[in-house]
N, C-alpha and C. Protein backbone atom coordinates (compact mmCIF):
# COMPACT_ATOMS: atom_id res chain seq x y z
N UNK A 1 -96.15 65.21 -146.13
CA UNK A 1 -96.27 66.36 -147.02
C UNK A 1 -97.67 66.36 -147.62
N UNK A 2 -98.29 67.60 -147.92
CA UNK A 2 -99.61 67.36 -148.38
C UNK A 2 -99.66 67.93 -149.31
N UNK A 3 -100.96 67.38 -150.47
CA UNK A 3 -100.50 67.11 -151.70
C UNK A 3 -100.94 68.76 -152.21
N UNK A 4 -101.69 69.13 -151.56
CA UNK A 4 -101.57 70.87 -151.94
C UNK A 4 -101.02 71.83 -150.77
N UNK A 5 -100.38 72.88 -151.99
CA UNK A 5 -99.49 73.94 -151.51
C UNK A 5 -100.16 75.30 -150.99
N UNK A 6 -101.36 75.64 -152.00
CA UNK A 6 -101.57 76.91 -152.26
C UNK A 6 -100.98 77.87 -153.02
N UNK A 7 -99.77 77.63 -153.94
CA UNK A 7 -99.07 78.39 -153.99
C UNK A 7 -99.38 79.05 -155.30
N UNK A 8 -100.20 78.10 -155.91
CA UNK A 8 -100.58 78.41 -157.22
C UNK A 8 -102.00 79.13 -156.84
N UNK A 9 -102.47 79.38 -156.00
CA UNK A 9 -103.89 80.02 -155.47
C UNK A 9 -104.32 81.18 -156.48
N UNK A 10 -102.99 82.17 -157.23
CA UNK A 10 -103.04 82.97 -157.77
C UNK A 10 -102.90 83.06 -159.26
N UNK A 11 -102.71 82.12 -159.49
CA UNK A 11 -102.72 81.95 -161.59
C UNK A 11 -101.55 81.76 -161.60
N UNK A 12 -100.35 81.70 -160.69
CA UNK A 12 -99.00 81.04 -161.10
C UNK A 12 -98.72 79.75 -160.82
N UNK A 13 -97.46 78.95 -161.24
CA UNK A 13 -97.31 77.96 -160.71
C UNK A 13 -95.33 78.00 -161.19
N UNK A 14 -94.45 77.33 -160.50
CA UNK A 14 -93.26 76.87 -160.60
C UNK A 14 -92.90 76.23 -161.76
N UNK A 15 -92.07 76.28 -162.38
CA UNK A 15 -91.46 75.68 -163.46
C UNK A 15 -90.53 74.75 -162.45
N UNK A 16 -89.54 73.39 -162.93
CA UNK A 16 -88.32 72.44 -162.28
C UNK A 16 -87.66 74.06 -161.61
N UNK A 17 -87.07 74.99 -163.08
CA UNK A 17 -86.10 75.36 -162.51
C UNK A 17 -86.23 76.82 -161.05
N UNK A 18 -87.55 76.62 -160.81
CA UNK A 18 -88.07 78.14 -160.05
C UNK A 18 -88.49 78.55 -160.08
N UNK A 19 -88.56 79.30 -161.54
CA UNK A 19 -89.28 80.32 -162.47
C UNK A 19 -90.73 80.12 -161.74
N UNK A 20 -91.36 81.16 -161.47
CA UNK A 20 -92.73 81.04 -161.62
C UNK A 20 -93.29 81.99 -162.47
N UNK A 21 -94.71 81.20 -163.42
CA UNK A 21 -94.87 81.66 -164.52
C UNK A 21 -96.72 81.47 -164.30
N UNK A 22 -97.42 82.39 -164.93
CA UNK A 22 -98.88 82.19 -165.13
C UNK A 22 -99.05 81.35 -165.39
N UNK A 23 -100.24 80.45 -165.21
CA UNK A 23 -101.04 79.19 -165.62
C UNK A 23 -100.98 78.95 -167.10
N UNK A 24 -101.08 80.19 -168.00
CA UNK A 24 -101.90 80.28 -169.03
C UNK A 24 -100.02 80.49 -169.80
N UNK A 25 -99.00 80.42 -169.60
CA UNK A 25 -97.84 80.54 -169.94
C UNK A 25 -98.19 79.31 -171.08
N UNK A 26 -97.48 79.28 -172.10
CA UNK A 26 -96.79 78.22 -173.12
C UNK A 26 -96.10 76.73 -172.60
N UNK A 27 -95.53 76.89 -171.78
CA UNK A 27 -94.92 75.63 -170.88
C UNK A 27 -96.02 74.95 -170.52
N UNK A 28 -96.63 75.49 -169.19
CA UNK A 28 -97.52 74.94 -168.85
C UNK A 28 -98.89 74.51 -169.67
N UNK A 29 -99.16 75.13 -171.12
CA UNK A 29 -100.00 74.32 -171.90
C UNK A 29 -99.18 73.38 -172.42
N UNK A 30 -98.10 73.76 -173.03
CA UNK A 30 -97.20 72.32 -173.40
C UNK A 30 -97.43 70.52 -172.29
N UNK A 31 -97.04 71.24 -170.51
CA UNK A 31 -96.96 70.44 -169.71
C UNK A 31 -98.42 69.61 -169.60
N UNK A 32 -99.21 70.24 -169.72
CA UNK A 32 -100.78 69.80 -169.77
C UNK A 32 -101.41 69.11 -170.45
N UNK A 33 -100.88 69.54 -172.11
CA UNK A 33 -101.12 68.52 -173.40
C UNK A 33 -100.39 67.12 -172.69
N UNK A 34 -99.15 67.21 -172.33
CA UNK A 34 -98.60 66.11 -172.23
C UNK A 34 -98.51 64.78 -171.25
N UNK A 35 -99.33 66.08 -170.25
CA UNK A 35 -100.24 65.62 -169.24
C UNK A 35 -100.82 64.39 -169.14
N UNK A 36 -102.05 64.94 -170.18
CA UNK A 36 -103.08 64.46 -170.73
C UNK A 36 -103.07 63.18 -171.43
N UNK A 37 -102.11 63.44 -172.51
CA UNK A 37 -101.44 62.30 -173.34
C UNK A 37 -101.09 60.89 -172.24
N UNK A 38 -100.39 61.45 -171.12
CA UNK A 38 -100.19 60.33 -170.48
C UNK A 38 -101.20 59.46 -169.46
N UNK A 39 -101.93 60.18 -169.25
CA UNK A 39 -103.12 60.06 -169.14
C UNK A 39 -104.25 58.96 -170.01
N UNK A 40 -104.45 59.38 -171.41
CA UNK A 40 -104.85 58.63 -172.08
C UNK A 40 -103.78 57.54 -172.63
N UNK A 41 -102.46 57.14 -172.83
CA UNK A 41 -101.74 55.71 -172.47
C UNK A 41 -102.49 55.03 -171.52
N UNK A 42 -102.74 55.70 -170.69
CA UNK A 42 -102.62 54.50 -169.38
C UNK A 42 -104.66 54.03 -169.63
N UNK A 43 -105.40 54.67 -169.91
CA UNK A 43 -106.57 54.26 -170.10
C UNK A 43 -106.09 53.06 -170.91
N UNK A 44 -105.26 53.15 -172.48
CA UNK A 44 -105.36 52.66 -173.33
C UNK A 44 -104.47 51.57 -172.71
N UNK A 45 -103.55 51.56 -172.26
CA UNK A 45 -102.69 50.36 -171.52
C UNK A 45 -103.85 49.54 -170.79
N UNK A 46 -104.94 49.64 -170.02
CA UNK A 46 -105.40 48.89 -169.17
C UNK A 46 -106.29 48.39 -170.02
N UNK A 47 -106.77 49.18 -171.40
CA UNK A 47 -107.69 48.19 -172.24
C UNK A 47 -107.06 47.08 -173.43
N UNK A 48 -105.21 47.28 -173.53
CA UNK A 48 -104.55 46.70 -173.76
C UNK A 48 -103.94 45.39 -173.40
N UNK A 49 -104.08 45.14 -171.95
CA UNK A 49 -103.23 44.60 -171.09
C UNK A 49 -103.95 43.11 -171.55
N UNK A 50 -104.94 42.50 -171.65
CA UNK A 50 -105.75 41.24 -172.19
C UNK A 50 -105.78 41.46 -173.43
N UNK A 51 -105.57 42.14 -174.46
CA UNK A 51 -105.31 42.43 -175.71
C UNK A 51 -103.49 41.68 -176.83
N UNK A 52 -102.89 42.61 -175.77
CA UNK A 52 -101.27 42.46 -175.91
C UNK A 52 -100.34 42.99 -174.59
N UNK A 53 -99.82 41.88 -174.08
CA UNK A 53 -98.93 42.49 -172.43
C UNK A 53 -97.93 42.89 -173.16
N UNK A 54 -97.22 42.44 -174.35
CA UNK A 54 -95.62 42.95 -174.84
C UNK A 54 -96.37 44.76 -174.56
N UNK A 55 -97.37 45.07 -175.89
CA UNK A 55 -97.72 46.42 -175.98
C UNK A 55 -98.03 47.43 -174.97
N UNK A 56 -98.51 46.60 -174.02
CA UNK A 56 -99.03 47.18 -173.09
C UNK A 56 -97.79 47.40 -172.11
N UNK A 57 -97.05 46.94 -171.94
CA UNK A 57 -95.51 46.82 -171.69
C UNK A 57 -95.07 48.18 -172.00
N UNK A 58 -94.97 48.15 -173.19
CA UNK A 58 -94.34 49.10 -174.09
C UNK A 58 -95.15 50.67 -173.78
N UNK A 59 -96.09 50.27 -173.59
CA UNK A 59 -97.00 51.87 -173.28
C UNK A 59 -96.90 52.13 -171.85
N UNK A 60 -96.55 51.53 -170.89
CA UNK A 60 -95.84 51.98 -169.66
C UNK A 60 -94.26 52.49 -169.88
N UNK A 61 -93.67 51.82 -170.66
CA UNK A 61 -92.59 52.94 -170.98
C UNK A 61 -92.75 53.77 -171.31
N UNK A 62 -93.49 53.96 -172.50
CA UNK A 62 -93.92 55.60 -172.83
C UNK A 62 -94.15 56.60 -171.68
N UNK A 63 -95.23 55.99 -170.97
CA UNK A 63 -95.29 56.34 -169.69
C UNK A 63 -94.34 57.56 -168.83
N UNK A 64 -93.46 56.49 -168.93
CA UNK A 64 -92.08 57.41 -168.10
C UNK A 64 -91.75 57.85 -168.98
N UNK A 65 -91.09 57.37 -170.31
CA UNK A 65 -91.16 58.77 -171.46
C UNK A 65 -91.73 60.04 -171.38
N UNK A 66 -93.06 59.82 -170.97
CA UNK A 66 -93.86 60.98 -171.31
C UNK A 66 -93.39 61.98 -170.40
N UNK A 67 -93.31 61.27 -168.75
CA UNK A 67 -92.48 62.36 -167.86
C UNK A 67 -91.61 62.89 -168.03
N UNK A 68 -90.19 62.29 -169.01
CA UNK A 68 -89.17 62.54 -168.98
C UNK A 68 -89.47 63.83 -170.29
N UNK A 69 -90.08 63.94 -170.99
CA UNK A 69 -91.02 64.97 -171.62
C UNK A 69 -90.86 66.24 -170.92
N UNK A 70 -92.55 65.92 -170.09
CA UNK A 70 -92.21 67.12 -169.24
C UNK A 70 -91.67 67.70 -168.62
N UNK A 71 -90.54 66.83 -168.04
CA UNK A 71 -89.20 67.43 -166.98
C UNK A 71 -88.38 68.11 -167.81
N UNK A 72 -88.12 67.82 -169.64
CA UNK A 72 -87.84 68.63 -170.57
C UNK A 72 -88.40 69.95 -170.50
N UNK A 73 -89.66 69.43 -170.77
CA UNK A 73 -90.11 71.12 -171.10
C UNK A 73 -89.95 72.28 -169.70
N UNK A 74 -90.21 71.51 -168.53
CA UNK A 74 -90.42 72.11 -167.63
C UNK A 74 -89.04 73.20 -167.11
N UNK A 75 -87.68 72.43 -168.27
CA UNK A 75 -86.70 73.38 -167.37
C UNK A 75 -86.55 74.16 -168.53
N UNK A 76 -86.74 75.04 -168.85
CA UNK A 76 -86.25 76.04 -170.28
C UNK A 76 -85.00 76.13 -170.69
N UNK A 77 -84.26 75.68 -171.27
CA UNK A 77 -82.70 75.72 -171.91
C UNK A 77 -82.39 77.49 -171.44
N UNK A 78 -83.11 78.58 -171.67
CA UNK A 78 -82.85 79.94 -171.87
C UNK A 78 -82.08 80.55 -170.10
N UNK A 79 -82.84 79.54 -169.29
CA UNK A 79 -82.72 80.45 -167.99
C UNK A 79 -82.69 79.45 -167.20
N UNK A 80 -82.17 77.85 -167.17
CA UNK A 80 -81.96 76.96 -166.05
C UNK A 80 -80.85 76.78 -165.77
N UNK A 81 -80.20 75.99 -164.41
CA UNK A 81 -78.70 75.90 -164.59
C UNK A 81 -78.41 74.97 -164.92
N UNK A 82 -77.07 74.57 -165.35
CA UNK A 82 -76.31 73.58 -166.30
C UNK A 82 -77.13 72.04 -165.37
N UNK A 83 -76.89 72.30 -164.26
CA UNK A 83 -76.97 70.90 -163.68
C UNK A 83 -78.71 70.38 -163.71
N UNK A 84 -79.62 71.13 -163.81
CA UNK A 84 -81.23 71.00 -163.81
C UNK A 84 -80.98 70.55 -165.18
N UNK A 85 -80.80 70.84 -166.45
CA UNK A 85 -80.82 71.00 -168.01
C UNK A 85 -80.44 69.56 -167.86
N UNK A 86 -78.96 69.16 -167.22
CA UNK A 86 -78.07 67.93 -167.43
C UNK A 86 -78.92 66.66 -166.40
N UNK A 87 -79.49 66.88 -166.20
CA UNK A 87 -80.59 66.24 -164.99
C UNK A 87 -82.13 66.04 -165.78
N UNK A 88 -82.72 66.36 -166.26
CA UNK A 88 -83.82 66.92 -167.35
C UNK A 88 -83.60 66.57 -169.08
N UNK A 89 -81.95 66.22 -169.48
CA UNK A 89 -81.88 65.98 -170.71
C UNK A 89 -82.70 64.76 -171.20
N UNK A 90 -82.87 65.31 -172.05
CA UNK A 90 -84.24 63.91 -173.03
C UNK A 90 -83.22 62.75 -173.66
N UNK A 91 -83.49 61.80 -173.28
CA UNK A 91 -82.63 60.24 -174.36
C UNK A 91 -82.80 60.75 -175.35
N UNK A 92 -82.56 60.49 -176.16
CA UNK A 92 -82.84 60.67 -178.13
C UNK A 92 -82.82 59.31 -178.17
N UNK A 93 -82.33 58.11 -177.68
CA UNK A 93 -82.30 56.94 -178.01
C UNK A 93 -84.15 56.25 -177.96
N UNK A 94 -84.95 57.15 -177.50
CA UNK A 94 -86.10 56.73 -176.87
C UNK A 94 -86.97 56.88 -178.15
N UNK A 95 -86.53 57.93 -178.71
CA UNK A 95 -87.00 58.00 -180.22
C UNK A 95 -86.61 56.77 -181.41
N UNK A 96 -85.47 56.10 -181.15
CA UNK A 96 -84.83 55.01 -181.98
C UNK A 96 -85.74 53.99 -181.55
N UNK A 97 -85.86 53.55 -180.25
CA UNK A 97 -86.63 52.72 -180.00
C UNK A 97 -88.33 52.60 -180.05
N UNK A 98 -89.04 53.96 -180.18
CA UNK A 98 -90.06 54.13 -180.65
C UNK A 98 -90.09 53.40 -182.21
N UNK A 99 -89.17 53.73 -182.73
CA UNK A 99 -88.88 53.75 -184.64
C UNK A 99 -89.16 51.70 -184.81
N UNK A 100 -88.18 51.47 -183.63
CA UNK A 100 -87.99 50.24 -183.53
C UNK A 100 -89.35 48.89 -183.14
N UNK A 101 -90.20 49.46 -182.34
CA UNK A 101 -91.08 49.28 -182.20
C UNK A 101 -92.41 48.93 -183.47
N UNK A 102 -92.43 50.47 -184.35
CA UNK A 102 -93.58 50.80 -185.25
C UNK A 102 -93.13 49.49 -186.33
N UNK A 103 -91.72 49.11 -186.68
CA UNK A 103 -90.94 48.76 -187.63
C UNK A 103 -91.55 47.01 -187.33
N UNK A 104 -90.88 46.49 -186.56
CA UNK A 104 -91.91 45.56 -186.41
C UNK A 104 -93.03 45.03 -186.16
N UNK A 105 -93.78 46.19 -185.57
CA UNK A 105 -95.36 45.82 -186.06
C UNK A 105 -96.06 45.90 -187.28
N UNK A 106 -95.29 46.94 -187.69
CA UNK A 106 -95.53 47.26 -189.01
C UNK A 106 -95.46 46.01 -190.38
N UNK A 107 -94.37 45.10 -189.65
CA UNK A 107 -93.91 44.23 -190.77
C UNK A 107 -96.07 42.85 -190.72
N UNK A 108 -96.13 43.14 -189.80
CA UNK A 108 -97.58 42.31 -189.60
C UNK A 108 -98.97 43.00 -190.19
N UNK A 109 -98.91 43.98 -190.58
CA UNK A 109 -100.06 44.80 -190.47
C UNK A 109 -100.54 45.10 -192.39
N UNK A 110 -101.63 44.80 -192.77
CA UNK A 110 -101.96 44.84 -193.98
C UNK A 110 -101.19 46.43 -194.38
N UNK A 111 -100.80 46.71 -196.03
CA UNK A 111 -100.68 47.86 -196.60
C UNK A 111 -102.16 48.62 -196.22
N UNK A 112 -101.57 49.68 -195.82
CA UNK A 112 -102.67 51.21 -195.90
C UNK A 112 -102.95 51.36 -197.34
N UNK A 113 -104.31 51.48 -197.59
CA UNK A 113 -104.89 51.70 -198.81
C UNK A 113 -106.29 52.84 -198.92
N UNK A 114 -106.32 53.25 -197.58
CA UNK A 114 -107.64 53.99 -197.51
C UNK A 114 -107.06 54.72 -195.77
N UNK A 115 -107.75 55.79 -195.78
CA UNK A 115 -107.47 56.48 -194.53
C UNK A 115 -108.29 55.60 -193.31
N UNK A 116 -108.27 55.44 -192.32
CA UNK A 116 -108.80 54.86 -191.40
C UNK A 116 -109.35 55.52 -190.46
N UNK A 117 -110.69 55.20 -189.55
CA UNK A 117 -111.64 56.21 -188.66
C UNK A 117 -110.90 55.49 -187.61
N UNK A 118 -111.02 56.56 -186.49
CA UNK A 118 -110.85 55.97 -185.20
C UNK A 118 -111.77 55.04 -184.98
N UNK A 119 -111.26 53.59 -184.39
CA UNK A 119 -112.74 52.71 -184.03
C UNK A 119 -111.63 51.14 -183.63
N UNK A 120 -112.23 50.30 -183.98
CA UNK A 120 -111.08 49.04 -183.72
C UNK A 120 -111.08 48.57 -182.64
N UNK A 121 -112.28 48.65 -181.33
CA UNK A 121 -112.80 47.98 -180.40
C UNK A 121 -111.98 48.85 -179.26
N UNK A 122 -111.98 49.30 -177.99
CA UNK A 122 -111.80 49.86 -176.55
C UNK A 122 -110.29 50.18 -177.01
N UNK A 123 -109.79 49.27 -176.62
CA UNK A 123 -108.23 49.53 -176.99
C UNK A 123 -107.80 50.52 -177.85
N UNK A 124 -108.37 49.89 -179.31
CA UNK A 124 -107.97 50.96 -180.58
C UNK A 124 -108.16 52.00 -180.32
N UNK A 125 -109.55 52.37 -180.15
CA UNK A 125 -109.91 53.61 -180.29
C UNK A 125 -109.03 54.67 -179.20
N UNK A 126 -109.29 54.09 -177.84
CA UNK A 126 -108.35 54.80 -177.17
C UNK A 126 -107.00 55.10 -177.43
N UNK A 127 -106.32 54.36 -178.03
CA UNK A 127 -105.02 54.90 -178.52
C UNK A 127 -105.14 55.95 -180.01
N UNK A 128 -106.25 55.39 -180.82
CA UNK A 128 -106.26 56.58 -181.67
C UNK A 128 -106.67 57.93 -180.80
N UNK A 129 -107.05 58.15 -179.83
CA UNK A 129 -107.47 59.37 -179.22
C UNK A 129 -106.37 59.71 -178.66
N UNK A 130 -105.28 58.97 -178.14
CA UNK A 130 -104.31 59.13 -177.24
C UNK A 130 -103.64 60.01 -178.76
N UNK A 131 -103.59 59.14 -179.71
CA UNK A 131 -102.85 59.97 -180.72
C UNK A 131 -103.15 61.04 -181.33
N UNK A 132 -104.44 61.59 -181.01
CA UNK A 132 -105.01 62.88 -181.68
C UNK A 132 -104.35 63.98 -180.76
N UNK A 133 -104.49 63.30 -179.19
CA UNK A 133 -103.62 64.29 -178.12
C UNK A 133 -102.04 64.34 -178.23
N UNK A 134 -102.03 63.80 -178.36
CA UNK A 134 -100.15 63.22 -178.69
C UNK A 134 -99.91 64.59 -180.27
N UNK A 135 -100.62 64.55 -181.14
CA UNK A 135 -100.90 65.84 -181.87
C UNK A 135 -100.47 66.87 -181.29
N UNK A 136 -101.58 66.98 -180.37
CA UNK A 136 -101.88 68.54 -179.75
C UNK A 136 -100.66 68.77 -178.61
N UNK A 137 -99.99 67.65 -178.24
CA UNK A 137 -98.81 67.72 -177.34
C UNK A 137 -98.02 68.03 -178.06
N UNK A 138 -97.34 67.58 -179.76
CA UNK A 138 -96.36 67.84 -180.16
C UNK A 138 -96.30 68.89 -180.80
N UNK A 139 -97.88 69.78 -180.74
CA UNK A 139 -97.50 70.92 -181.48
C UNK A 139 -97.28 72.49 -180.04
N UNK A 140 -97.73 72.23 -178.93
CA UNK A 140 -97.54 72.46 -177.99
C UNK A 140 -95.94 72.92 -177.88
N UNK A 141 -95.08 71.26 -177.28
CA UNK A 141 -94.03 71.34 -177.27
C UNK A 141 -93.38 72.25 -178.48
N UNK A 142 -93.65 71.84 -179.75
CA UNK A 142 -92.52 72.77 -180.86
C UNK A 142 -93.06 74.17 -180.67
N UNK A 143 -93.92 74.76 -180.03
CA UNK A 143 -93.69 75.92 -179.82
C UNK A 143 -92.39 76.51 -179.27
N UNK A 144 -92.62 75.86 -177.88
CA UNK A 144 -91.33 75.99 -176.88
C UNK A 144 -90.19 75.68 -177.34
N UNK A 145 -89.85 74.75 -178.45
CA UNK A 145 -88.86 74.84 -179.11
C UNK A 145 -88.41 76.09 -180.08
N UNK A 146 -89.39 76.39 -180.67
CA UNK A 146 -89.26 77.74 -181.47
C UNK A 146 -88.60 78.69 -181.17
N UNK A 147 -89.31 78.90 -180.00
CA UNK A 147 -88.88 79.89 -178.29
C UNK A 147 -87.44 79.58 -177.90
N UNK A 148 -86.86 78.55 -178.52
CA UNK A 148 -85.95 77.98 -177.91
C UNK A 148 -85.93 77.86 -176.25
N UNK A 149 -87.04 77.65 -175.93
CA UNK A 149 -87.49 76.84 -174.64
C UNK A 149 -87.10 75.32 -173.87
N UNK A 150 -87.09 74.59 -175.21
CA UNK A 150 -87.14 73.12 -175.37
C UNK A 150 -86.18 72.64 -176.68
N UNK A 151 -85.52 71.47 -175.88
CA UNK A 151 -84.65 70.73 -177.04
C UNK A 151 -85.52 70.29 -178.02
N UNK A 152 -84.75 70.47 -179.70
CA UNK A 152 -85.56 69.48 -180.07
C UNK A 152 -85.97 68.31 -179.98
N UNK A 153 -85.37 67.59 -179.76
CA UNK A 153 -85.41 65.85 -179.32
C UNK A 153 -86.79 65.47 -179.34
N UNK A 154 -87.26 66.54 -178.00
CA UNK A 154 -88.35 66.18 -177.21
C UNK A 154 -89.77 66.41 -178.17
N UNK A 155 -89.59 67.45 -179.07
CA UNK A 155 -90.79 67.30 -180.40
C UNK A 155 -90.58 66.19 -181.11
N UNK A 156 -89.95 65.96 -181.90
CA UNK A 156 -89.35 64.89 -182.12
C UNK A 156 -89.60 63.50 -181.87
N UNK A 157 -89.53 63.41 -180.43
CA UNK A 157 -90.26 61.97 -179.78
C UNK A 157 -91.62 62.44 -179.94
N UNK A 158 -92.64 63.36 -180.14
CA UNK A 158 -93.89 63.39 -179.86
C UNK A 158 -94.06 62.67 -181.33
N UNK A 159 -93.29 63.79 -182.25
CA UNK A 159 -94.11 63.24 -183.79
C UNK A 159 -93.83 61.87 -183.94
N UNK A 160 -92.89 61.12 -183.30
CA UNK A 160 -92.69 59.73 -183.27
C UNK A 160 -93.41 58.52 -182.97
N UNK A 161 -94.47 59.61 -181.59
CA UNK A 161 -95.51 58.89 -180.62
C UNK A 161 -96.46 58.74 -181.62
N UNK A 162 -96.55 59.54 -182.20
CA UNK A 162 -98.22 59.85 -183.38
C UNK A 162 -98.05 58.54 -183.72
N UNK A 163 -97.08 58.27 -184.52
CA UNK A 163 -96.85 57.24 -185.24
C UNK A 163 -96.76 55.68 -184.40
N UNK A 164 -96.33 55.78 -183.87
CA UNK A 164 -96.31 54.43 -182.78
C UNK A 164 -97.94 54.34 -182.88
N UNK A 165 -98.44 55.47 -181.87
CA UNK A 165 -99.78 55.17 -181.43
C UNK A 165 -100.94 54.80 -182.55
N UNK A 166 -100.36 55.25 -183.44
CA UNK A 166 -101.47 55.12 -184.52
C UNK A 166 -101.08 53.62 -185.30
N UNK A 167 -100.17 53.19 -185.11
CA UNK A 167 -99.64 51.53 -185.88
C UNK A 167 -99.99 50.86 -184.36
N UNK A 168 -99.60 50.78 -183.35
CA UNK A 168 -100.28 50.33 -182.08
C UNK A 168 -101.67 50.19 -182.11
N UNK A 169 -102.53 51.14 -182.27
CA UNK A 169 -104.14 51.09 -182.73
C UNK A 169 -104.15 50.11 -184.03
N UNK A 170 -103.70 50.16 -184.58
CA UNK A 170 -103.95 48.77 -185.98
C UNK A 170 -103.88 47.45 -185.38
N UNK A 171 -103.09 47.49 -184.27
CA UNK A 171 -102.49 45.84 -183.86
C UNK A 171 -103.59 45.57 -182.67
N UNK A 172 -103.87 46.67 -181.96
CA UNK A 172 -104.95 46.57 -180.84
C UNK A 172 -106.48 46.19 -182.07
N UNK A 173 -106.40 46.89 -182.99
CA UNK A 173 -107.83 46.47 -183.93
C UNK A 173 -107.95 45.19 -184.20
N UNK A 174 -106.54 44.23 -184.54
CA UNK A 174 -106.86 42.76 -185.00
C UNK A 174 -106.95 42.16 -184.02
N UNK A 175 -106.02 42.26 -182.96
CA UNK A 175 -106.08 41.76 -181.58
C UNK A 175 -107.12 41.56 -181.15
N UNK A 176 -108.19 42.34 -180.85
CA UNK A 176 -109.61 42.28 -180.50
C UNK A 176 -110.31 41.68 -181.76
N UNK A 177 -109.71 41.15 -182.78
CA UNK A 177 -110.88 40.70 -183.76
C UNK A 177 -111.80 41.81 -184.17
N UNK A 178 -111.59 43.55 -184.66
CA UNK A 178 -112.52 44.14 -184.67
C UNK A 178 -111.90 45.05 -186.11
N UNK A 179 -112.57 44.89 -187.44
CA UNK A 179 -112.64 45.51 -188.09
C UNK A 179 -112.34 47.44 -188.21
N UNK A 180 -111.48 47.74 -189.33
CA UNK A 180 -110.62 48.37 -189.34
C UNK A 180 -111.71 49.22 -189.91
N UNK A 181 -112.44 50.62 -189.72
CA UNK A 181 -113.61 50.95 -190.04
C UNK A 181 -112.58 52.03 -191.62
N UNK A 182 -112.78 52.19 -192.43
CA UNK A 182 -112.12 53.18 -193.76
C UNK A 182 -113.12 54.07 -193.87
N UNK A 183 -112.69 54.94 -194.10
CA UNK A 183 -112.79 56.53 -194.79
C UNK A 183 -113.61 56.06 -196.10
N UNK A 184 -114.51 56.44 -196.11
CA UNK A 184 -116.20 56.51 -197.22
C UNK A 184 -116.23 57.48 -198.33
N UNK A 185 -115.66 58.33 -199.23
CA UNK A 185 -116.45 59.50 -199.51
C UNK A 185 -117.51 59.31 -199.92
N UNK A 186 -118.48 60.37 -199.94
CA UNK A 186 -119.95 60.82 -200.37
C UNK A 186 -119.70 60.29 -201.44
N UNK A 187 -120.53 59.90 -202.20
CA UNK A 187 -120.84 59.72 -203.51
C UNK A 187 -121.98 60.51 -204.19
């Protein structure tokens, strides 16, 4: 099979359930943010992996999380059939275990006392970027929820990711031995 179709030649492309919809559709920016997001994990996993293997572990699950994401968004609750939707449903448990995750790293990690810059040596930073996209993915997705497009769940796990990724970047900062850069104001 070869890896292009043509079919999108014209500004459309297929949704899971058929639908074909313009490029520039809501889904497909949703699918793209989230894309992306997974995308930047996996940078941040490989600058992880000599850092922390548990974490880096853990960000290959996301990984498939993230797909199981888009196979969400990709089938629209409004117009798929029962069995694509029931095939496509999001864990919610994936969100508990995100929670579960932040909770014990969290128990290691100095009190927040000042806002923090992205920075914290290769690793960090990349996951703080992963989390600025992880942003722009979860506000993406709650569109399509709005639309009633998309379960909630699946926003839900994004605003969850923010949070992981951004307590993940604290642990990748000490890990590397690299100072936690704080928020300055002007004086």
């Amino acid at each position: 099979m070869k890896v292009y179709t043509k079919t999108g030649d014209k500004g459309t492309s297929s949704l899971y359930n058929g639908e074909r919809r313009h490029k520039t559709d809501g889904a497909f920016q949703a699918l793209g943010d989230v894309d992306e997001l997974n995308s930047l994990c996996g940078v941040a996993r490989e600058f992880l992996i000599e850092l922390d293997s548990e974490k880096s572990e853990q960000l290959e699950s996301i990984q498939s999380r993230l797909l199981d994401v888009g196979s969400a968004v990709a089938t629209p609750l409004e117009n798929s059939s029962d069995g694509k939707l029931q095939r496509t449903l999001f864990d919610v448990s994936a969100t508990s275990l995100l929670e579960t995750w932040i909770d014990a790293m969290d128990k290691d990690l100095p009190a927040l006392t000042n806002f923090i810059l992205p920075s914290g040596g290769q690793a960090a930073a990349f996951l703080h970027l992963a989390r600025a996209v992880c942003r722009r993915a979860e506000r993406s997705v709650t569109l399509q929820v709005s639309q009633g497009a998309c379960d909630a769940s699946v926003a839900v796990y994004l605003n969850r990711l923010s949070d992981y990724l951004f307590t993940v970047a604290r642990v990748a900062s000490r890990k590397a031995q690299k100072p936690e850069t704080t928020y300055q104001k002007v004086k």
